[in-house]
C-alpha atoms as a PDB file:
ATOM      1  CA  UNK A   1      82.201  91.387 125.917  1.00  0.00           C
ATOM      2  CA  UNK A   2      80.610  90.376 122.940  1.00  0.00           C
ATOM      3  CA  UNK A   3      78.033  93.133 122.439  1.00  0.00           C
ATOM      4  CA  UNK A   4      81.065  95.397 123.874  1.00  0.00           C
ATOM      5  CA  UNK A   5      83.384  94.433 120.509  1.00  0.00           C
ATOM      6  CA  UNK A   6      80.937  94.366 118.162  1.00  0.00           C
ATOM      7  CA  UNK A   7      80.228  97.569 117.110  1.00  0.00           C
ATOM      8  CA  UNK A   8      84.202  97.972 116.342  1.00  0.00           C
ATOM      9  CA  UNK A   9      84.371  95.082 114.887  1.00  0.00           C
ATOM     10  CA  UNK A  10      81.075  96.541 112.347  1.00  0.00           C
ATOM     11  CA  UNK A  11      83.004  99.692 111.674  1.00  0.00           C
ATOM     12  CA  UNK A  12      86.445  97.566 111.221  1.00  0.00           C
ATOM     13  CA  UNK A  13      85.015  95.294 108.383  1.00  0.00           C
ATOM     14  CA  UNK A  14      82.709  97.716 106.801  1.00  0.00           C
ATOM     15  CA  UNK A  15      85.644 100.809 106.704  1.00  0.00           C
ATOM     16  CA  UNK A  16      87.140  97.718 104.884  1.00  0.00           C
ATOM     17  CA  UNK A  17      84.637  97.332 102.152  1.00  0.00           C
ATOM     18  CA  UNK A  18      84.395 101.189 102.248  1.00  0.00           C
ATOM     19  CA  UNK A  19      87.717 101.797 101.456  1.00  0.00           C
ATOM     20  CA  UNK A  20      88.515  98.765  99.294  1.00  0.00           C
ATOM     21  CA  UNK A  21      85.099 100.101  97.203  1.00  0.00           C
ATOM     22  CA  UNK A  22      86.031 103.505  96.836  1.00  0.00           C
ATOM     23  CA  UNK A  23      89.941 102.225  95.584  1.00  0.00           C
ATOM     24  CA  UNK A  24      88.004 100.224  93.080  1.00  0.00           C
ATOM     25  CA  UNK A  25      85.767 102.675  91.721  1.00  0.00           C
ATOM     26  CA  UNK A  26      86.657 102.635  88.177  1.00  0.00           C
ATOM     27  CA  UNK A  27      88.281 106.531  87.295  1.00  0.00           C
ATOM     28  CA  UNK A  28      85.936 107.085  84.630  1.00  0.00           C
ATOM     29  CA  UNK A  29      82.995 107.419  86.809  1.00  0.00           C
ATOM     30  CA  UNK A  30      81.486 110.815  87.365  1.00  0.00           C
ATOM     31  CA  UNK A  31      81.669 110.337  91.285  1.00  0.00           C
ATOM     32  CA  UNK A  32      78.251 111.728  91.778  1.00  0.00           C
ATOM     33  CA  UNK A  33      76.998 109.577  89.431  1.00  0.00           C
ATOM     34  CA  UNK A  34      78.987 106.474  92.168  1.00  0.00           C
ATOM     35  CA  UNK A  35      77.541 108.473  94.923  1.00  0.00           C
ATOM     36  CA  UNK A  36      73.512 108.783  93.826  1.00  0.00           C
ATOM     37  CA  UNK A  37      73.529 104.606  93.359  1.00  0.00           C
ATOM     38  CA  UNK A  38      75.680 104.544  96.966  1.00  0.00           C
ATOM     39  CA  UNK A  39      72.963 106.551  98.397  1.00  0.00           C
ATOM     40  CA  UNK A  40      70.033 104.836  97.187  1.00  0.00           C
ATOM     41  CA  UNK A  41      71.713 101.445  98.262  1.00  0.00           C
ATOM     42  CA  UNK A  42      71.932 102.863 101.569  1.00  0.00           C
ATOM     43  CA  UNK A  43      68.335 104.197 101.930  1.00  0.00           C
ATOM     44  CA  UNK A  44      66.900 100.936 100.940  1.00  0.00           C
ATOM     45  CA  UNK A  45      69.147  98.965 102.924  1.00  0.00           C
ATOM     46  CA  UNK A  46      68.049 101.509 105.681  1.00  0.00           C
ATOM     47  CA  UNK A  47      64.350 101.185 104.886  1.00  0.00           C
ATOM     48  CA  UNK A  48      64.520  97.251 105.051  1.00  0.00           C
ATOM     49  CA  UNK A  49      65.886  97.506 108.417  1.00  0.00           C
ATOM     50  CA  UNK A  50      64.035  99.905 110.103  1.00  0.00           C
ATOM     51  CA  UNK A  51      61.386  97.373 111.116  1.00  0.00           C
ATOM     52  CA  UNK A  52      64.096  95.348 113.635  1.00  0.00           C
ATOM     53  CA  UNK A  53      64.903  98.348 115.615  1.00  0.00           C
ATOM     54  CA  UNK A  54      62.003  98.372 118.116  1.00  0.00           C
ATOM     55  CA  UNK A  55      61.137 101.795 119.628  1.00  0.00           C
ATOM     56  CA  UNK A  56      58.053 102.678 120.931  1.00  0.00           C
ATOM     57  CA  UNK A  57      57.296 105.521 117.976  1.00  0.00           C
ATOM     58  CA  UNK A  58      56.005 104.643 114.482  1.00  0.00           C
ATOM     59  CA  UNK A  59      57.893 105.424 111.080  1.00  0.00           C
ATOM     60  CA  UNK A  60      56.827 109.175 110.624  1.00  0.00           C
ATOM     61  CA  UNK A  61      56.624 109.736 114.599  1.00  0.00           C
ATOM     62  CA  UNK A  62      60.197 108.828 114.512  1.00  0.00           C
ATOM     63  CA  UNK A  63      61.584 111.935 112.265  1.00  0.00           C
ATOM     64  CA  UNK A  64      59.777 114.413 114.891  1.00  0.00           C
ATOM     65  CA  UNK A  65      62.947 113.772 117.318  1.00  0.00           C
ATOM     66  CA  UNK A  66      65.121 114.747 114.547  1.00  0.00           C
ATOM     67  CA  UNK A  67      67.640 117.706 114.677  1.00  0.00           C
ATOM     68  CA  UNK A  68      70.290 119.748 112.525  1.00  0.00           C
ATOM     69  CA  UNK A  69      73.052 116.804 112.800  1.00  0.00           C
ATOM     70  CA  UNK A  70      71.051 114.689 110.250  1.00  0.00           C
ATOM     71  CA  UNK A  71      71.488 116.988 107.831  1.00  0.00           C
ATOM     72  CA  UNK A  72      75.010 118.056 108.982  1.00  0.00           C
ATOM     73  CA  UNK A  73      75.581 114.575 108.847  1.00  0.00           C
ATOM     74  CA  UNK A  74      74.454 113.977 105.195  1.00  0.00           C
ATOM     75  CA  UNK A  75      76.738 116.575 104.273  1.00  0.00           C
ATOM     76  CA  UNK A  76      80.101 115.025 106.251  1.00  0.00           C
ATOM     77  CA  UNK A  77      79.260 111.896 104.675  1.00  0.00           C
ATOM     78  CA  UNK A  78      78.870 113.208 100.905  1.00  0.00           C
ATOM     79  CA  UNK A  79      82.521 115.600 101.942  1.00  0.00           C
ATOM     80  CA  UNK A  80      83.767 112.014 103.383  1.00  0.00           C
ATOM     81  CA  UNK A  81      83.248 110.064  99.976  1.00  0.00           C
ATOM     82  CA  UNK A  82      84.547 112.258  97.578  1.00  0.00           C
ATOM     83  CA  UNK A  83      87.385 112.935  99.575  1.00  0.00           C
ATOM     84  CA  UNK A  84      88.276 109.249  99.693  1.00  0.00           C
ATOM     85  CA  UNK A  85      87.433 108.868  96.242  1.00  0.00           C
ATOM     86  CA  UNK A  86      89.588 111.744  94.780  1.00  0.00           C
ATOM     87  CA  UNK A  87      92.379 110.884  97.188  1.00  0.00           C
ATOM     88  CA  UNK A  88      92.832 107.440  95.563  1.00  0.00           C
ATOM     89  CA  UNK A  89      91.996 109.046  92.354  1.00  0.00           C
ATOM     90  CA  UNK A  90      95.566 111.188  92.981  1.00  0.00           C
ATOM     91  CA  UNK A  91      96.862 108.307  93.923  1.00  0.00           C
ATOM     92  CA  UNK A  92      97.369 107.565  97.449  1.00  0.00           C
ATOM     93  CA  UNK A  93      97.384 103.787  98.320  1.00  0.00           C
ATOM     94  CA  UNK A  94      94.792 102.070  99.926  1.00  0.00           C
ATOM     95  CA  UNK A  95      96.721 101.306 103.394  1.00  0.00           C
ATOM     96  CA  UNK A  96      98.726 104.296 103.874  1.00  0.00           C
ATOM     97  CA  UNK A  97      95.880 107.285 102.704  1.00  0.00           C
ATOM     98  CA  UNK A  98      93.148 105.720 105.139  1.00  0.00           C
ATOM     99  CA  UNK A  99      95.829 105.970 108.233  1.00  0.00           C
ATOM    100  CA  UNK A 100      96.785 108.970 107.127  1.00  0.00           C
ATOM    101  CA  UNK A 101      93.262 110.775 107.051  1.00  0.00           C
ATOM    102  CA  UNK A 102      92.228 108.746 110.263  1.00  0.00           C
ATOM    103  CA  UNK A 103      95.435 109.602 112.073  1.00  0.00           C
ATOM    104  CA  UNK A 104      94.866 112.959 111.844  1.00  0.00           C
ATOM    105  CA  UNK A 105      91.263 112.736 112.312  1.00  0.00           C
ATOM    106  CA  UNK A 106      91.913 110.897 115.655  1.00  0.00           C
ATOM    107  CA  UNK A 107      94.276 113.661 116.940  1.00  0.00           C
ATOM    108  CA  UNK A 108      91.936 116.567 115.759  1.00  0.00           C
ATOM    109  CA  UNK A 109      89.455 114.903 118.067  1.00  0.00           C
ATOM    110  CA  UNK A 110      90.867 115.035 120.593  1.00  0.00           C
ATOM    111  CA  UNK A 111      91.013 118.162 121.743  1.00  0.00           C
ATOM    112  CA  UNK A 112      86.492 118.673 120.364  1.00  0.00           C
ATOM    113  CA  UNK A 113      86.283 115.625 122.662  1.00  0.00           C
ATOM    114  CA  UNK A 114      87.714 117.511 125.777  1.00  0.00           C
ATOM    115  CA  UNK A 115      86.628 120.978 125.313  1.00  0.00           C
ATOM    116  CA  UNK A 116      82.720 119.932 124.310  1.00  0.00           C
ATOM    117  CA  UNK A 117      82.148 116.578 125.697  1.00  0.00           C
ATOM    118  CA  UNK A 118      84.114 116.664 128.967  1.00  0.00           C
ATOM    119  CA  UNK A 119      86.464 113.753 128.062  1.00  0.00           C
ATOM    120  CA  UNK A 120      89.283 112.720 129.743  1.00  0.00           C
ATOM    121  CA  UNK A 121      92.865 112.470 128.586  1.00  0.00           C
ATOM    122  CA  UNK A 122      95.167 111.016 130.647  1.00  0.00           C
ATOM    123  CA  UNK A 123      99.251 111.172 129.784  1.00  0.00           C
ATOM    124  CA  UNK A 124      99.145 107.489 128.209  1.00  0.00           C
ATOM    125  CA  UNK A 125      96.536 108.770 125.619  1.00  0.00           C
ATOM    126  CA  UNK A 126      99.212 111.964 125.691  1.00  0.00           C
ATOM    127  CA  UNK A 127     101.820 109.711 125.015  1.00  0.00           C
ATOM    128  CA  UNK A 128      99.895 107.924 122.475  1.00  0.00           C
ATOM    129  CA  UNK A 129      98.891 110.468 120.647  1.00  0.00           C
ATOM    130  CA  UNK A 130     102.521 111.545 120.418  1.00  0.00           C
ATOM    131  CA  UNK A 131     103.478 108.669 118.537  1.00  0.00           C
ATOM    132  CA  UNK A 132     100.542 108.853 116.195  1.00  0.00           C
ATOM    133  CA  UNK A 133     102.212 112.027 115.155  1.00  0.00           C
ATOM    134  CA  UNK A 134     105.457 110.420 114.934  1.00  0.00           C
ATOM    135  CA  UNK A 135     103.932 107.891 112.932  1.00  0.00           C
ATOM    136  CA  UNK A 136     102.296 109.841 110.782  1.00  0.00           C
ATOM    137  CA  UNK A 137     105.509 112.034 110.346  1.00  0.00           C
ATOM    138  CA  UNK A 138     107.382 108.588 109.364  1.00  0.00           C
ATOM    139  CA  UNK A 139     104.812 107.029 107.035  1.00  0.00           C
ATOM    140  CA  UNK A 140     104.771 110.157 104.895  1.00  0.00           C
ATOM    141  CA  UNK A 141     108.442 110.777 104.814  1.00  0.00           C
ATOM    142  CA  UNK A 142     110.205 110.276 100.983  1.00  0.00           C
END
């Protein structure tokens, strides 16, 4: 159960930090300029760990395996910061802009999940997703 909860509980606590980061950037900041010293944290932190994942390939035999979503990847991420950034930058509130982007990121998944990756979606996830748009509908009303 442990190892089952645990990588939710990662994303949880670090989408905290994420998001309480990106509210805290100071406005002033070019964002790239926020972005370049994110990334290099990142790729150092990523470098330093690299040794405790044990695979059977070395370092450089490890980027042969390697396909177009890295890159793709790179670019969602750099698309995913500055939209965060400029959204609190406009000034949506910490709380209520997250839900709001992952709300409808959720329910945009859905159907990619079912027409590309066979998943299943039975009438409780129907009925759940129906109140994430009611939700969503709510939280944004004035």
């Amino acid at each position: 159960m442990v190892l089952y909860m645990f990588p939710i509980a990662l994303i949880v606590l670090s989408n905290i930090v994420y998001n309480v980061c990106q509210k805290s950037t100071p406005q002033s900041v070019n964002p790239f300029s926020a972005l370049l010293i994110t990334y290099l944290t990142a790729a150092i932190l990523t470098l330093v760990a690299f040794p405790f994942y044990k695979t059977d390939k070395g370092f450089f035999q490890s980027f042969y395996e390697l396909n177009w979503t890295s890159f793709a990847l790179g670019g969602a991420i750099v698309g995913l910061e500055l939209g965060y950034l400029f959204a609190y930058r406009v000034g949506w509130n910490l709380g209520v802009g997250s839900l709001v982007a992952n709300i409808i990121l959720a329910i945009m998944l859905i159907p990619i999940g079912i027409l590309f990756y066979k998943e299943g979606f039975a009438i409780n996830q129907i009925i759940g997703a129906v109140f994430c748009i009611v939700g969503l509908i709510l939280i944004n009303k004035k």
